[in-house]
Structure formats: C-alpha cells, structure tokens
N, C-alpha and C. Protein backbone atom coordinates (compact mmCIF):
# COMPACT_ATOMS: atom_id res chain seq x y z
N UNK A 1 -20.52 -10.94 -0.64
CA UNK A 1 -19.40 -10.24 -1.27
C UNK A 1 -19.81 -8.81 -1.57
N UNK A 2 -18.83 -8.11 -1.37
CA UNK A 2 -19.34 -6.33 -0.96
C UNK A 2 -18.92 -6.18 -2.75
N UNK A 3 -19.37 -5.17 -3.43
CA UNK A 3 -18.83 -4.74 -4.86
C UNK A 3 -18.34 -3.14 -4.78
N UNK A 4 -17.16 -2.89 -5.14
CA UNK A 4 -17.06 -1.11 -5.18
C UNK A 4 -16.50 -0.75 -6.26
N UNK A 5 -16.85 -0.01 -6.44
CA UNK A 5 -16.29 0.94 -8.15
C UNK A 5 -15.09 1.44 -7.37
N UNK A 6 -14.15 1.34 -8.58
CA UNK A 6 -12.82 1.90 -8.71
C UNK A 6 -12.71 3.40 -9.60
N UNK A 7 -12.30 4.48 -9.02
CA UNK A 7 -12.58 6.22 -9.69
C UNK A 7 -11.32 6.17 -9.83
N UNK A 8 -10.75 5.14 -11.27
CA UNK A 8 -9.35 5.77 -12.22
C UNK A 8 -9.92 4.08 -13.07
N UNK A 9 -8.76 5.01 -14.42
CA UNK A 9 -8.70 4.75 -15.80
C UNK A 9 -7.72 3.85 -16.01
N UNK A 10 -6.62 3.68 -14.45
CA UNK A 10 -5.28 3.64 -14.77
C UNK A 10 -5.12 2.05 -14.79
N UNK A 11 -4.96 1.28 -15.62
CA UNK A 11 -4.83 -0.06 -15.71
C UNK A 11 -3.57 -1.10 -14.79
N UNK A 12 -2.83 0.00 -14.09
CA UNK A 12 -1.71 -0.22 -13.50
C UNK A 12 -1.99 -0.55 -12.27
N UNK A 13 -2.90 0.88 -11.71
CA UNK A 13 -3.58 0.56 -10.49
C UNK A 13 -4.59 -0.04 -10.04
N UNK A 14 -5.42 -0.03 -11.09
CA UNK A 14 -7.01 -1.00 -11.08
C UNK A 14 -5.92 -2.19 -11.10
N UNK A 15 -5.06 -3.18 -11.44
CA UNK A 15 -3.95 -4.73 -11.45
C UNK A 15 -3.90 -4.80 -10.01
N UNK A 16 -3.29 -3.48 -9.52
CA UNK A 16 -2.27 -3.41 -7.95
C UNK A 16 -3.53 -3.68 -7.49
N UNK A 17 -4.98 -2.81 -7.21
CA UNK A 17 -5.79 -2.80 -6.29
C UNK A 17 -6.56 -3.80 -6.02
N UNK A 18 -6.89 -4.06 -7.23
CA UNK A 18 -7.72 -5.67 -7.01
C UNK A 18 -6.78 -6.31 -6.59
N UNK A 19 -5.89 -6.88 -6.65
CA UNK A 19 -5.16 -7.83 -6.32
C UNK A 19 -5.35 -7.73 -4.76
N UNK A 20 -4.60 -6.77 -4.40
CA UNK A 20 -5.06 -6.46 -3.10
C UNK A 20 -5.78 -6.74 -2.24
N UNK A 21 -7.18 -6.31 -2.57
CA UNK A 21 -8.27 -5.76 -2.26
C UNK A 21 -8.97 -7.48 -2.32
N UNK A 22 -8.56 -8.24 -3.11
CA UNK A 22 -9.53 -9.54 -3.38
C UNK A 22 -9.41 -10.49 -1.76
N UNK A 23 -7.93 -9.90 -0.86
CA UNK A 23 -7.93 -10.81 0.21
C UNK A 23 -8.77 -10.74 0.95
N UNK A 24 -9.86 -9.93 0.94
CA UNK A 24 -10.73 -9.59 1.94
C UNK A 24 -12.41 -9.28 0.81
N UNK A 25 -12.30 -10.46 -0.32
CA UNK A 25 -13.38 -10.49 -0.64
C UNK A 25 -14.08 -9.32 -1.16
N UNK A 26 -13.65 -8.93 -2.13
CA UNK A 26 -14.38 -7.41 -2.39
C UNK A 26 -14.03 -7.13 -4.01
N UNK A 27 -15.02 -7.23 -4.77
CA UNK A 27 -14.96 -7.23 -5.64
C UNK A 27 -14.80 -5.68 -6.70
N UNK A 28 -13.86 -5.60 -6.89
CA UNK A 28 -14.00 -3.69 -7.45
C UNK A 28 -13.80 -3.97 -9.34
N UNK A 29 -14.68 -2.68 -9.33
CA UNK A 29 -15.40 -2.68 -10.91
C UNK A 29 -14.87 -1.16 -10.86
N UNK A 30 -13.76 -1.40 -12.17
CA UNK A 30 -13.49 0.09 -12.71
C UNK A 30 -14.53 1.22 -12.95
N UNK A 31 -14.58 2.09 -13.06
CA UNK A 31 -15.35 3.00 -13.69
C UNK A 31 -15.79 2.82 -15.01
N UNK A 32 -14.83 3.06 -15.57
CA UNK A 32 -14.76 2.38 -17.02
C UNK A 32 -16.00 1.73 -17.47
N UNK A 33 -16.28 0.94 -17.05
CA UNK A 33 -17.62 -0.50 -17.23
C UNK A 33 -18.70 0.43 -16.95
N UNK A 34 -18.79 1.85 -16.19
CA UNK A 34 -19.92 2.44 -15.76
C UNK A 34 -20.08 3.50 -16.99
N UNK A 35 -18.91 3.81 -17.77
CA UNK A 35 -19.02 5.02 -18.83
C UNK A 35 -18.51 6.35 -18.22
N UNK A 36 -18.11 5.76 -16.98
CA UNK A 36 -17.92 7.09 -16.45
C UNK A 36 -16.28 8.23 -16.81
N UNK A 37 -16.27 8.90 -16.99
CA UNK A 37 -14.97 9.77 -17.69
C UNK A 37 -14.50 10.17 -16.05
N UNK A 38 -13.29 10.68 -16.31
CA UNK A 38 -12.39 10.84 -15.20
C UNK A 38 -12.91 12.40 -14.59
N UNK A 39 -12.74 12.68 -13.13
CA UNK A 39 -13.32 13.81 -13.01
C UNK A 39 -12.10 14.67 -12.76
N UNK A 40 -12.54 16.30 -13.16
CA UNK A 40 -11.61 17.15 -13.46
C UNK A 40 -10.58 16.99 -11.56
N UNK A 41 -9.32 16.88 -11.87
CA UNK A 41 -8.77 17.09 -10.45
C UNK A 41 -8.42 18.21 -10.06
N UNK A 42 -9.25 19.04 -9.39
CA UNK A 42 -9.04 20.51 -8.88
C UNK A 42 -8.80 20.81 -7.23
N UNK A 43 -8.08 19.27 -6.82
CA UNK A 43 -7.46 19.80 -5.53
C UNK A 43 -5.73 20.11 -5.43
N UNK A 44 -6.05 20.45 -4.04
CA UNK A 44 -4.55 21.23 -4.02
C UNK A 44 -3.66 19.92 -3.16
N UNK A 45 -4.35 18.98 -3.31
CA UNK A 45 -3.47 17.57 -2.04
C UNK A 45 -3.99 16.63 -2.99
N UNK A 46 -3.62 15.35 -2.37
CA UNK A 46 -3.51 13.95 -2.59
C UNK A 46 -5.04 13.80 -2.01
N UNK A 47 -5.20 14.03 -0.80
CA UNK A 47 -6.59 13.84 -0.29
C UNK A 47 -7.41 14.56 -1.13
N UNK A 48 -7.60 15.88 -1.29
CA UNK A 48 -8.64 16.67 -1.94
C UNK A 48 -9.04 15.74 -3.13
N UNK A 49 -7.46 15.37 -4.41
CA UNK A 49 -8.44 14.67 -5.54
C UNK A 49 -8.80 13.23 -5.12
N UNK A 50 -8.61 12.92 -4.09
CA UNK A 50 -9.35 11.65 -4.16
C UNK A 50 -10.44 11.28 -3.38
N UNK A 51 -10.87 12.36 -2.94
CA UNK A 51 -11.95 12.83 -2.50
C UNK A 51 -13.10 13.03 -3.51
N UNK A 52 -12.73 13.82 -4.39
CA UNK A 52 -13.32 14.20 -5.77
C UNK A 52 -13.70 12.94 -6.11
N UNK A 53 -12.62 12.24 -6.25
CA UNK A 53 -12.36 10.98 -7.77
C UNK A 53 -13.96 10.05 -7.12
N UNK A 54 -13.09 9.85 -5.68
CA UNK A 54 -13.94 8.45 -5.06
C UNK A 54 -15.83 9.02 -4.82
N UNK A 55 -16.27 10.63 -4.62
CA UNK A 55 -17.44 11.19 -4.64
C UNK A 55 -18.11 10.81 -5.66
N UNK A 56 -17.58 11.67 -7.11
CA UNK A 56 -18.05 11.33 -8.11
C UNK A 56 -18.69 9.71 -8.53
N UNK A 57 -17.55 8.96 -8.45
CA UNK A 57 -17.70 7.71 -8.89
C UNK A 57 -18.90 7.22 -8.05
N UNK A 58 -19.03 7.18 -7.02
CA UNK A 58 -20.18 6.63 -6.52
C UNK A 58 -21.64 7.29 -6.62
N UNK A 59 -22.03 9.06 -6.75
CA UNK A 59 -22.83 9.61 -7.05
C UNK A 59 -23.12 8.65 -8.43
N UNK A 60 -22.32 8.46 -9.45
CA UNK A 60 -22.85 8.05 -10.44
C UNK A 60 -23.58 7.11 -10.59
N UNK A 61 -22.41 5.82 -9.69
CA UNK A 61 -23.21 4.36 -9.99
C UNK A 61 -24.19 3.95 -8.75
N UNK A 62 -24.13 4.75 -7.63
CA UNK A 62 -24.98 4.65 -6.62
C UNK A 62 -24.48 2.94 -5.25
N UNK A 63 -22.73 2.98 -6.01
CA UNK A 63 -22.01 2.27 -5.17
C UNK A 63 -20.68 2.69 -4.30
N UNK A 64 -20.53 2.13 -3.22
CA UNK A 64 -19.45 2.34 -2.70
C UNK A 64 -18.12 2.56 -3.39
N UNK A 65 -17.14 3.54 -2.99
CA UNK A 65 -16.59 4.27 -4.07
C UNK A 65 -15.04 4.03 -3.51
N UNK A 66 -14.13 3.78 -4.00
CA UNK A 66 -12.86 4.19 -3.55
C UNK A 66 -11.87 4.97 -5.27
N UNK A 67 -10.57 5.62 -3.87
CA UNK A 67 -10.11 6.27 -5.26
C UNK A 67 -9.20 6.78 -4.50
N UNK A 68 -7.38 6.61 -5.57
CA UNK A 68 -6.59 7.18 -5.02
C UNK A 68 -5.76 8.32 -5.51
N UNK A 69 -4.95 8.89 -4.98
CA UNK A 69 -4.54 9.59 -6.08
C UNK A 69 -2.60 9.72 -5.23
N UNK A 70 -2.16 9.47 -6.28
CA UNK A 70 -0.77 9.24 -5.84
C UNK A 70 0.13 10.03 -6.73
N UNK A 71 1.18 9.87 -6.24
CA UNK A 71 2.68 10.79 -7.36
C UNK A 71 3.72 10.55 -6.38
N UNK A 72 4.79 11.07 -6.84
CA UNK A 72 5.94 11.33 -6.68
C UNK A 72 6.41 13.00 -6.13
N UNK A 73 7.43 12.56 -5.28
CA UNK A 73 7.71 13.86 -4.63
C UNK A 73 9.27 13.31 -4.47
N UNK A 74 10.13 14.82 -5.03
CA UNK A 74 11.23 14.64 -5.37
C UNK A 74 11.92 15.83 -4.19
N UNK A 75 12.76 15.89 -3.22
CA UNK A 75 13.03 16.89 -2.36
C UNK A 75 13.72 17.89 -2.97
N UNK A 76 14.62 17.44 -3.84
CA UNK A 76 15.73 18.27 -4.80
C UNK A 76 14.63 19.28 -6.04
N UNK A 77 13.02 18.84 -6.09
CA UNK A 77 12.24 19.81 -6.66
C UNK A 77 11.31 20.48 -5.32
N UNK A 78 11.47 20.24 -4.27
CA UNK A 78 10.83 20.52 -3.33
C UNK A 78 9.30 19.94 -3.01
N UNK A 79 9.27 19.13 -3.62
CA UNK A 79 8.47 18.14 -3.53
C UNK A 79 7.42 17.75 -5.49
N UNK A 80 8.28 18.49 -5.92
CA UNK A 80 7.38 18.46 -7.47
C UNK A 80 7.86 17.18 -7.84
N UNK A 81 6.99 15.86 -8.43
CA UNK A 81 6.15 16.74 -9.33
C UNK A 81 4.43 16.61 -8.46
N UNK A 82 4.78 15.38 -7.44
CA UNK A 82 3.81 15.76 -6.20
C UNK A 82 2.03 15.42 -6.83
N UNK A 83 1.38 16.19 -6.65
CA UNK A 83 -0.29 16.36 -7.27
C UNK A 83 -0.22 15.83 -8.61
N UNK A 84 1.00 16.65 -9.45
CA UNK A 84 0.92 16.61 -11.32
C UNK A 84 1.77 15.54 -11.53
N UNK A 85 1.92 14.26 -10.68
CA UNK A 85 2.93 13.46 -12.01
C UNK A 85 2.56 13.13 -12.40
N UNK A 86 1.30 12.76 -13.15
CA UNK A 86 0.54 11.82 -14.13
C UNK A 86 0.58 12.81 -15.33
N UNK A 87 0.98 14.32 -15.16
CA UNK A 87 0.36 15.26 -15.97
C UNK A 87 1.59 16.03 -16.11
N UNK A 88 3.08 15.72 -15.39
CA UNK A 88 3.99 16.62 -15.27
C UNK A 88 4.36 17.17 -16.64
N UNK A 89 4.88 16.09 -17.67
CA UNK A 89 4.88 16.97 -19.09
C UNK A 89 3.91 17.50 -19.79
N UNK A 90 2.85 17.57 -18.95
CA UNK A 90 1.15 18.29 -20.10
C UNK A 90 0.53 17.56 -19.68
N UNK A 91 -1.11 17.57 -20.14
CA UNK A 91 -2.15 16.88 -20.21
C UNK A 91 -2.22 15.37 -20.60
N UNK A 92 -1.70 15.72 -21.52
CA UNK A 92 -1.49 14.34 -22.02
C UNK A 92 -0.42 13.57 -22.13
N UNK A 93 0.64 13.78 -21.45
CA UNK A 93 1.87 13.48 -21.61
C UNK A 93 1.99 11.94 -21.43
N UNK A 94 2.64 11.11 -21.99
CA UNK A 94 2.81 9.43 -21.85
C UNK A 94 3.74 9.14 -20.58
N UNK A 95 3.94 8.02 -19.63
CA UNK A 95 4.90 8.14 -18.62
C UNK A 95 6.50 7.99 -19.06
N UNK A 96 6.63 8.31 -20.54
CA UNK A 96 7.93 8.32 -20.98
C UNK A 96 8.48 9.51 -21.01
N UNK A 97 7.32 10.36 -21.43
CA UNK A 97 7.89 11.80 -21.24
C UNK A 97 7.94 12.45 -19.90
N UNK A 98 6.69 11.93 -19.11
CA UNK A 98 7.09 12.37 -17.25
C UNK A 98 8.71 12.62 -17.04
N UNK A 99 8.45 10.82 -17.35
CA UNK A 99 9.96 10.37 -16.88
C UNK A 99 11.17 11.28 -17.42
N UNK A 100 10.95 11.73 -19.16
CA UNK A 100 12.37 12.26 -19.24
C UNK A 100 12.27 13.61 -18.48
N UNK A 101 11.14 14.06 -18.86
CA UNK A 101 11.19 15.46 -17.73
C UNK A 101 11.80 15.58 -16.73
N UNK A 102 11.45 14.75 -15.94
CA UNK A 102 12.14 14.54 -14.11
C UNK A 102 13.36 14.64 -14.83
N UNK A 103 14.19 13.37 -15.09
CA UNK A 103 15.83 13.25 -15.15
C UNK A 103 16.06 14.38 -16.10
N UNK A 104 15.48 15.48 -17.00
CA UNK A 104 15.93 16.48 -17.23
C UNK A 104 16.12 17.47 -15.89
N UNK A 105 14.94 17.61 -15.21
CA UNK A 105 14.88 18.77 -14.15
C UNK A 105 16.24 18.32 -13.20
N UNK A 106 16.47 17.03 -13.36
CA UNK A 106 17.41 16.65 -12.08
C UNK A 106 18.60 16.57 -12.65
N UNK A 107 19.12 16.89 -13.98
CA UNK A 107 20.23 16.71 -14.36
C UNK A 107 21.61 16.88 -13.94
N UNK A 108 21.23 18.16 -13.17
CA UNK A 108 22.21 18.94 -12.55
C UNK A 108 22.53 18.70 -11.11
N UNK A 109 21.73 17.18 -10.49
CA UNK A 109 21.93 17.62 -9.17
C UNK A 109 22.26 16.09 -8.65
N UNK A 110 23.63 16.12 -7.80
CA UNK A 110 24.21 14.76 -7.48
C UNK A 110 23.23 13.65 -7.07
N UNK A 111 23.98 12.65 -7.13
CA UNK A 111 23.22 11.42 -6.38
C UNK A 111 22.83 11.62 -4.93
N UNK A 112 23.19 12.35 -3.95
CA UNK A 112 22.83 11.76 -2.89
C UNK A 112 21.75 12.88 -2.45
N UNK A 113 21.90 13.78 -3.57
CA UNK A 113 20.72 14.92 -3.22
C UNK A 113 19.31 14.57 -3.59
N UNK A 114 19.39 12.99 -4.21
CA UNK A 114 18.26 12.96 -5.63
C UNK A 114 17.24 11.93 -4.77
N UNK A 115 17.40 12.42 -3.53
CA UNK A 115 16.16 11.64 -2.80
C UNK A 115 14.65 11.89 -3.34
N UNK A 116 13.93 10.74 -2.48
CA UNK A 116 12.45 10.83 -3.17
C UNK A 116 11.41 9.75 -2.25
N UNK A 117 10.25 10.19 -2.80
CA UNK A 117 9.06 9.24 -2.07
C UNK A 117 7.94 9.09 -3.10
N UNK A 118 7.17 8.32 -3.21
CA UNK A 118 5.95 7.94 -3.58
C UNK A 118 5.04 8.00 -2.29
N UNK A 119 3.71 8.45 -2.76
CA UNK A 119 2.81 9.32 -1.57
C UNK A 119 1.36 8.50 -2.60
N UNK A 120 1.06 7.77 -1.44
CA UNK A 120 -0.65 7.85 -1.95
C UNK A 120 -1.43 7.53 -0.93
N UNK A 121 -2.43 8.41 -1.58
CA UNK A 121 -3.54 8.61 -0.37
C UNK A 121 -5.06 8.22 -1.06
N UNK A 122 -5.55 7.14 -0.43
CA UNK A 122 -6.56 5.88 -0.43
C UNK A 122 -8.08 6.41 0.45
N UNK A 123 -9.03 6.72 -0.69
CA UNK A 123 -10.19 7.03 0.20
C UNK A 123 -11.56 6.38 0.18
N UNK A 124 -12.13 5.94 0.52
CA UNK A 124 -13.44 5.12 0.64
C UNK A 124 -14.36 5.59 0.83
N UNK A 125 -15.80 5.55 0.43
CA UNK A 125 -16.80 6.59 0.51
C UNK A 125 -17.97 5.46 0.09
N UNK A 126 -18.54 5.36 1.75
CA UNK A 126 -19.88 4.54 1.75
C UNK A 126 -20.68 5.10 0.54
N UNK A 127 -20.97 6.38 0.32
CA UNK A 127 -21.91 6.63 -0.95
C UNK A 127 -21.49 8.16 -0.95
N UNK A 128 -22.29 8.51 -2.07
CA UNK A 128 -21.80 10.06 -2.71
C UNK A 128 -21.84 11.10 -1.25
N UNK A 129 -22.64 11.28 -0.46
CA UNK A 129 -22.56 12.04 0.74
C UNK A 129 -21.90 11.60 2.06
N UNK A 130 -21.40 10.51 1.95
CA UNK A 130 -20.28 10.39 3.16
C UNK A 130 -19.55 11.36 3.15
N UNK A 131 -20.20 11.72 5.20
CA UNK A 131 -19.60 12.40 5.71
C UNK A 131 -18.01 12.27 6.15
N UNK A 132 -17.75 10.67 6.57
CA UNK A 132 -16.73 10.87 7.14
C UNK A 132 -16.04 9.43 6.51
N UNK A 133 -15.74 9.71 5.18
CA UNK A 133 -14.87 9.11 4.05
C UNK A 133 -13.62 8.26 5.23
N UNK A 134 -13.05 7.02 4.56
CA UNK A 134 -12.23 6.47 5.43
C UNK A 134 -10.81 6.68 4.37
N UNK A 135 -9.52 7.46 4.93
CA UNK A 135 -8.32 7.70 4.70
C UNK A 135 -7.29 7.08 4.57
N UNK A 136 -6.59 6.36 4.08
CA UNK A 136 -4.92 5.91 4.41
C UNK A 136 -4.46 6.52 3.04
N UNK A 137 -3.15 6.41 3.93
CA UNK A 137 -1.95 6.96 3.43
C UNK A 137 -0.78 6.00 3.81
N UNK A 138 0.27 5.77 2.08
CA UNK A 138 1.29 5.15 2.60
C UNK A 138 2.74 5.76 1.80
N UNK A 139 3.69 5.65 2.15
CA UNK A 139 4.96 6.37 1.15
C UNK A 139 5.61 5.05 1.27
N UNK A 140 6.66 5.60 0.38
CA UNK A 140 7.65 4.92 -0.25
C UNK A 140 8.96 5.18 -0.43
N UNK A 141 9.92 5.24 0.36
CA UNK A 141 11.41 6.50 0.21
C UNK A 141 12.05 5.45 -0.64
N UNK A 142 12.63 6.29 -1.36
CA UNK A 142 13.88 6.44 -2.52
C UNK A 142 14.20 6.80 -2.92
N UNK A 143 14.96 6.60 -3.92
CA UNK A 143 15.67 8.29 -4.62
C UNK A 143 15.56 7.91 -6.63
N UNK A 144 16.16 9.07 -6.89
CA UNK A 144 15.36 9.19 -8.63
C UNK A 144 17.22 8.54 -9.26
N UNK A 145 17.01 7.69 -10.10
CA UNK A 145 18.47 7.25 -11.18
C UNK A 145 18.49 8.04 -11.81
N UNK A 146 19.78 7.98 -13.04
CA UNK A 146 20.38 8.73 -13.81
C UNK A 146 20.01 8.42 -15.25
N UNK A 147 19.32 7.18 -15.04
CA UNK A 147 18.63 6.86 -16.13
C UNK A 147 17.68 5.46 -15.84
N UNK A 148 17.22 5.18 -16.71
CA UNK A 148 15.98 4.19 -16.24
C UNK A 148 16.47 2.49 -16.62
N UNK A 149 15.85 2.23 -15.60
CA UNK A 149 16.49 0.28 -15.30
C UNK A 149 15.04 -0.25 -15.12
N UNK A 150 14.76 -1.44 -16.09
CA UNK A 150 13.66 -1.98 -15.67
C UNK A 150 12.39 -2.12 -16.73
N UNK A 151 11.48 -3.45 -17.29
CA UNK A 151 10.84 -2.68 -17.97
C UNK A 151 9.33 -2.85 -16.90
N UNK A 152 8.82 -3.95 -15.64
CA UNK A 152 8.11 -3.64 -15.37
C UNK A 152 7.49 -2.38 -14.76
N UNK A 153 5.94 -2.67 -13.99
CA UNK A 153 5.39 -1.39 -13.44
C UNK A 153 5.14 -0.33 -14.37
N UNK A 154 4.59 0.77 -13.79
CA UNK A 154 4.64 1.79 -14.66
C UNK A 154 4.67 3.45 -14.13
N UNK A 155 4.54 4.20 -14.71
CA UNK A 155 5.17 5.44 -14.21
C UNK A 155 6.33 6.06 -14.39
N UNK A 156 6.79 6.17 -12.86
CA UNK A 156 8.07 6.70 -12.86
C UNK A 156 8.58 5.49 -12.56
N UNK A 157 8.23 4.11 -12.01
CA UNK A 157 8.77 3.08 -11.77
C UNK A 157 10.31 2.78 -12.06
N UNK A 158 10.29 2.45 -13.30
CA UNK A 158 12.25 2.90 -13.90
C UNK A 158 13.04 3.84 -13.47
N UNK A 159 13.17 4.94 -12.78
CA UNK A 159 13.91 5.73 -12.49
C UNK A 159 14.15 5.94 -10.72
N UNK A 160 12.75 5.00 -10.01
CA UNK A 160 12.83 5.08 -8.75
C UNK A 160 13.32 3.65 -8.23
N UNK A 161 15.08 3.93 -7.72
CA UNK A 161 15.43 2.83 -6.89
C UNK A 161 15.06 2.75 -5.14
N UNK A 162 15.41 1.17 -5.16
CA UNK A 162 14.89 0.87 -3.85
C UNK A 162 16.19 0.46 -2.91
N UNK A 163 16.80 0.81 -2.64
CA UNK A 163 17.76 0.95 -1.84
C UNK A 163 17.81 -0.65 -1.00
N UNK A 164 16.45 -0.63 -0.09
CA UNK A 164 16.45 -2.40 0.42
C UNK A 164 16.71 -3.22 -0.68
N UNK A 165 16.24 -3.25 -1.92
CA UNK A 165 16.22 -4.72 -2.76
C UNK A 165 17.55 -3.86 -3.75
N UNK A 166 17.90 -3.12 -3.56
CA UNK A 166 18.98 -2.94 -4.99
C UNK A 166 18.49 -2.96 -6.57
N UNK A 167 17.45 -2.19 -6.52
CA UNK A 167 17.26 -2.38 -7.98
C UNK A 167 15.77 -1.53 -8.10
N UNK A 168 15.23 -0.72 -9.14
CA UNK A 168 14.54 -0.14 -9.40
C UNK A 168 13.09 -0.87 -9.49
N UNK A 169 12.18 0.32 -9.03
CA UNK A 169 10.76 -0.50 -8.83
C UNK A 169 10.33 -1.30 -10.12
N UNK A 170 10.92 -0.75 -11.06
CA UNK A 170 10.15 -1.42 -12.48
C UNK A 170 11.08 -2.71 -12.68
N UNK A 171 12.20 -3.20 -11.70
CA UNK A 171 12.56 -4.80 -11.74
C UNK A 171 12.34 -5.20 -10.59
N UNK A 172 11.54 -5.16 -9.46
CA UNK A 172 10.55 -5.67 -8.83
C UNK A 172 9.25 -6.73 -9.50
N UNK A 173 9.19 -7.66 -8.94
CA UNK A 173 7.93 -8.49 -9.34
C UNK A 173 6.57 -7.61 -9.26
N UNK A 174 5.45 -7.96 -10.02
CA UNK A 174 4.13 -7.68 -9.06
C UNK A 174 4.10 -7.59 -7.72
N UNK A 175 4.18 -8.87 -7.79
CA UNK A 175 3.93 -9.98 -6.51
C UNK A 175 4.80 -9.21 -4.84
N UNK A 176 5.91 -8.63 -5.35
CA UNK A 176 7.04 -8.30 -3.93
C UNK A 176 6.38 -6.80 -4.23
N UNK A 177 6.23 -5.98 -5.23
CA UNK A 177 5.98 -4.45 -5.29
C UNK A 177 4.43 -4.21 -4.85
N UNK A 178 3.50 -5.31 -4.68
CA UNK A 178 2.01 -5.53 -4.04
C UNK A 178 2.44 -5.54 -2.42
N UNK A 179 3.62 -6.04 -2.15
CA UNK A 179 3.86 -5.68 -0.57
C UNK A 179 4.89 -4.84 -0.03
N UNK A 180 5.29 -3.86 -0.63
CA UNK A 180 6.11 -3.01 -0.37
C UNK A 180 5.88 -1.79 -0.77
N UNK A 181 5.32 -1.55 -1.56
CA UNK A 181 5.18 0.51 -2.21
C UNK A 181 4.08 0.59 -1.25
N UNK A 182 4.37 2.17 -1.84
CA UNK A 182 3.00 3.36 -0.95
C UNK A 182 2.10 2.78 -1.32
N UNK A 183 1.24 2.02 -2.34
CA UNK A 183 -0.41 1.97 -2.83
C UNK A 183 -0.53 0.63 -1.68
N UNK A 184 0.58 -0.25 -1.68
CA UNK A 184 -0.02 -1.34 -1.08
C UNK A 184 -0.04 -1.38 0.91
N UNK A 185 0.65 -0.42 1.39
CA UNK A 185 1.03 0.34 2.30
C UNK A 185 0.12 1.05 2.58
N UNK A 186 -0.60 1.53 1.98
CA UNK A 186 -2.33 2.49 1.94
C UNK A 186 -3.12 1.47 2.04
N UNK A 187 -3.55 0.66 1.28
CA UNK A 187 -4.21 -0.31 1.00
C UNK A 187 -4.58 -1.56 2.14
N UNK A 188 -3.47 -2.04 2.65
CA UNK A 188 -3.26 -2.68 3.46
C UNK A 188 -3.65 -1.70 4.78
N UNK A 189 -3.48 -0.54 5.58
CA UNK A 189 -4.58 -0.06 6.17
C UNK A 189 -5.70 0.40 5.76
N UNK A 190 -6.15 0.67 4.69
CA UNK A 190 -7.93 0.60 4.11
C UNK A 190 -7.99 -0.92 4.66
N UNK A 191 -7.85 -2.04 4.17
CA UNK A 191 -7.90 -3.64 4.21
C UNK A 191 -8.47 -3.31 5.71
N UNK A 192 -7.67 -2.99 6.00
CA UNK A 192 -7.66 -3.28 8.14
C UNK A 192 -9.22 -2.59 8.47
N UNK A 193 -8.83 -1.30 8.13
CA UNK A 193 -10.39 -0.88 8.40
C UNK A 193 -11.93 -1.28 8.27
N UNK A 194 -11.47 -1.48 6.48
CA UNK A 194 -13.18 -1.83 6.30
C UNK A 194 -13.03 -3.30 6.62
N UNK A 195 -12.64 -3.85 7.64
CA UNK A 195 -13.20 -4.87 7.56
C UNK A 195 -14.53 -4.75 9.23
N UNK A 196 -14.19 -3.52 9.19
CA UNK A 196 -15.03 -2.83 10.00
C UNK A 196 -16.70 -3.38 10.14
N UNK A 197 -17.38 -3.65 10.69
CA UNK A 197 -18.64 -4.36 9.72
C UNK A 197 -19.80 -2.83 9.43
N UNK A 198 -19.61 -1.95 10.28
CA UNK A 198 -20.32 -0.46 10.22
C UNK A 198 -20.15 0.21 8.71
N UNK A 199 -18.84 -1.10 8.20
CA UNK A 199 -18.45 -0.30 6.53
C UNK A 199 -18.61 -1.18 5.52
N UNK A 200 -18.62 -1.95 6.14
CA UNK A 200 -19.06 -2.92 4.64
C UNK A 200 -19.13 -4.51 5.37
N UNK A 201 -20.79 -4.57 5.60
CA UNK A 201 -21.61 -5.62 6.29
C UNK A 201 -21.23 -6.71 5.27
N UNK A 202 -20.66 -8.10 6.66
CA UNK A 202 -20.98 -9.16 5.41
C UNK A 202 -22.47 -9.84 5.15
C-alpha cells in the first residue's frame, strides 16, 4: 500500500479525495498530521498553486505529494472568481460570505447569462524535485442561482446548479457528486495514471 500526503486543510476535499483515491489502494494523510501550515499561493493558474501546494508538502514529509487547487469560474465575471474563490471575500472569508459575494456581483445579470464551471487541477509529485509532476484536470459546467438550495457539500456548492440532475450541487449525495464534479473527473484520470507502476510500485 503506497501512502501520500494530502497539501490542503480543506476537510471537504481531504472526504472527496480519499474516498476516491482508496479504489486503488492508497492511503493519503493530510498535512495536517505533519504540522504542516498551508503554503503561501503565489501562482497565477490552477496548475502553478498546486504545484506549490503538492512541492512543499512532500519536501517536508519526504513523501509522495498530491495537491489540488480548484474554484469557480463565472463567464458573466469573465472568469472570476477563478484562482481566489476560497479567498474571494478576503483572507479569511467563510464560504457564506464567498457565496453572498458572487450572487451580489451577479445581481444584475439574467439567468441565462449566469453560466459557470468548476475547474480543478490535480498534481502528483513523486518527491519535492519531480521533474515531471503528473497533471489532470477536470470541469464541471453550470450556471450560478439566485439564491442558494441545498445544505450539503461545501463552497459555492448551493448556488451551483446542475442542469443533468435538476438541482444544486449541495443536494447531490456524496456518493453521485464523487462521480460527477471536476475533483472527481481529475481524480479519476490521476487514478488511471498512477496506476502506472514507474509511479507508484506495488
């Protein structure tokens, strides 16, 4: 059984990823358990911070590293809030205030303009100097409500409907939102890859 540190804090996604990640035997250990604090995100993409996230984390514990970094991209903001939705109302902002932010910024702008995607991009890193880190990427199209339906998931979850199932990601199960969003859509090609044996020998 292979073990990899997980580079986020986020209790939402450390649920989604293991879950995931356990079909193919692989045991992932938050950061968290290592002491490790979140590293500053100073890229300009989805790839750049999770590049960062997944480096760091493994320089530290001297294990195989993954780390994603995802958001929301709204077309009617031109793709904001994109890199910053974890951070769109401030630093510290809770995902209640994200959320009212968005449906403030979008107040003004009809339903059929109020398209949208979830974007995450999934990186793997044999150890702190991997050269050639393994990538996926998966989205998620939908568009932003007028107000929020739903109390699972988390995020923007409540405000992003799904057009196939009729109903917003946060009244989705675990279980159906583990096989349908961008993380599990990423995930599910990471899955494919490392089962590579050049990446993680059984």
């Amino acid at each position: 059984m292979s073990t990899l540190v997980l580079a986020s804090s986020n209790k939402g996604k450390l649920k989604e990823i293991k879950n995931i990640l356990a079909d193919i035997n692989l045991t992932v250990i938050p950061q968290s358990e290592f002491n490790i604090v979140d590293v500053e995100e100073t890229g300009l993409s989805f790839v750049e911070n999770s590049i960062l996230k997944a480096r760091h984390a493994s320089q530290v514990t001297g294990l195989p590293a993954i780390a994603d970094d995802s958001g929301l991209e709204v077309d009617a903001l031109d793709g904001a809030p994109g890199i910053y939705s974890a951070r769109y109302a401030g630093e510290t902002a809770t995902d209640q205030q994200n959320v009212e932010k968005l449906l403030n910024e979008l107040k003004d702008i009809p339903d059929h303009l109020r398209t949208a995607r979830f974007q995450c991009l999934i990186v793997f890193m044999r150890h702190a100097k991997d050269p050639t880190p393994v990538i996926a990427q998966g989205y998620w199209e939908g568009k932003i409500l007028l107000t929020a339906r739903g109390t699972r998931g988390f995020g923007y979850d409540p405000v992003f409907w799904v057009a196939d199932h009729k109903c917003s990601a946060a009244e989705l199960t675990a279980e159906h939102k583990n096989r349908i969003s961008h993380r599990a859509k990423a995930l599910q090609k990471l899955c494919a890859t490392l089962k590579q044996p050049f990446l993680l020998p059984e």
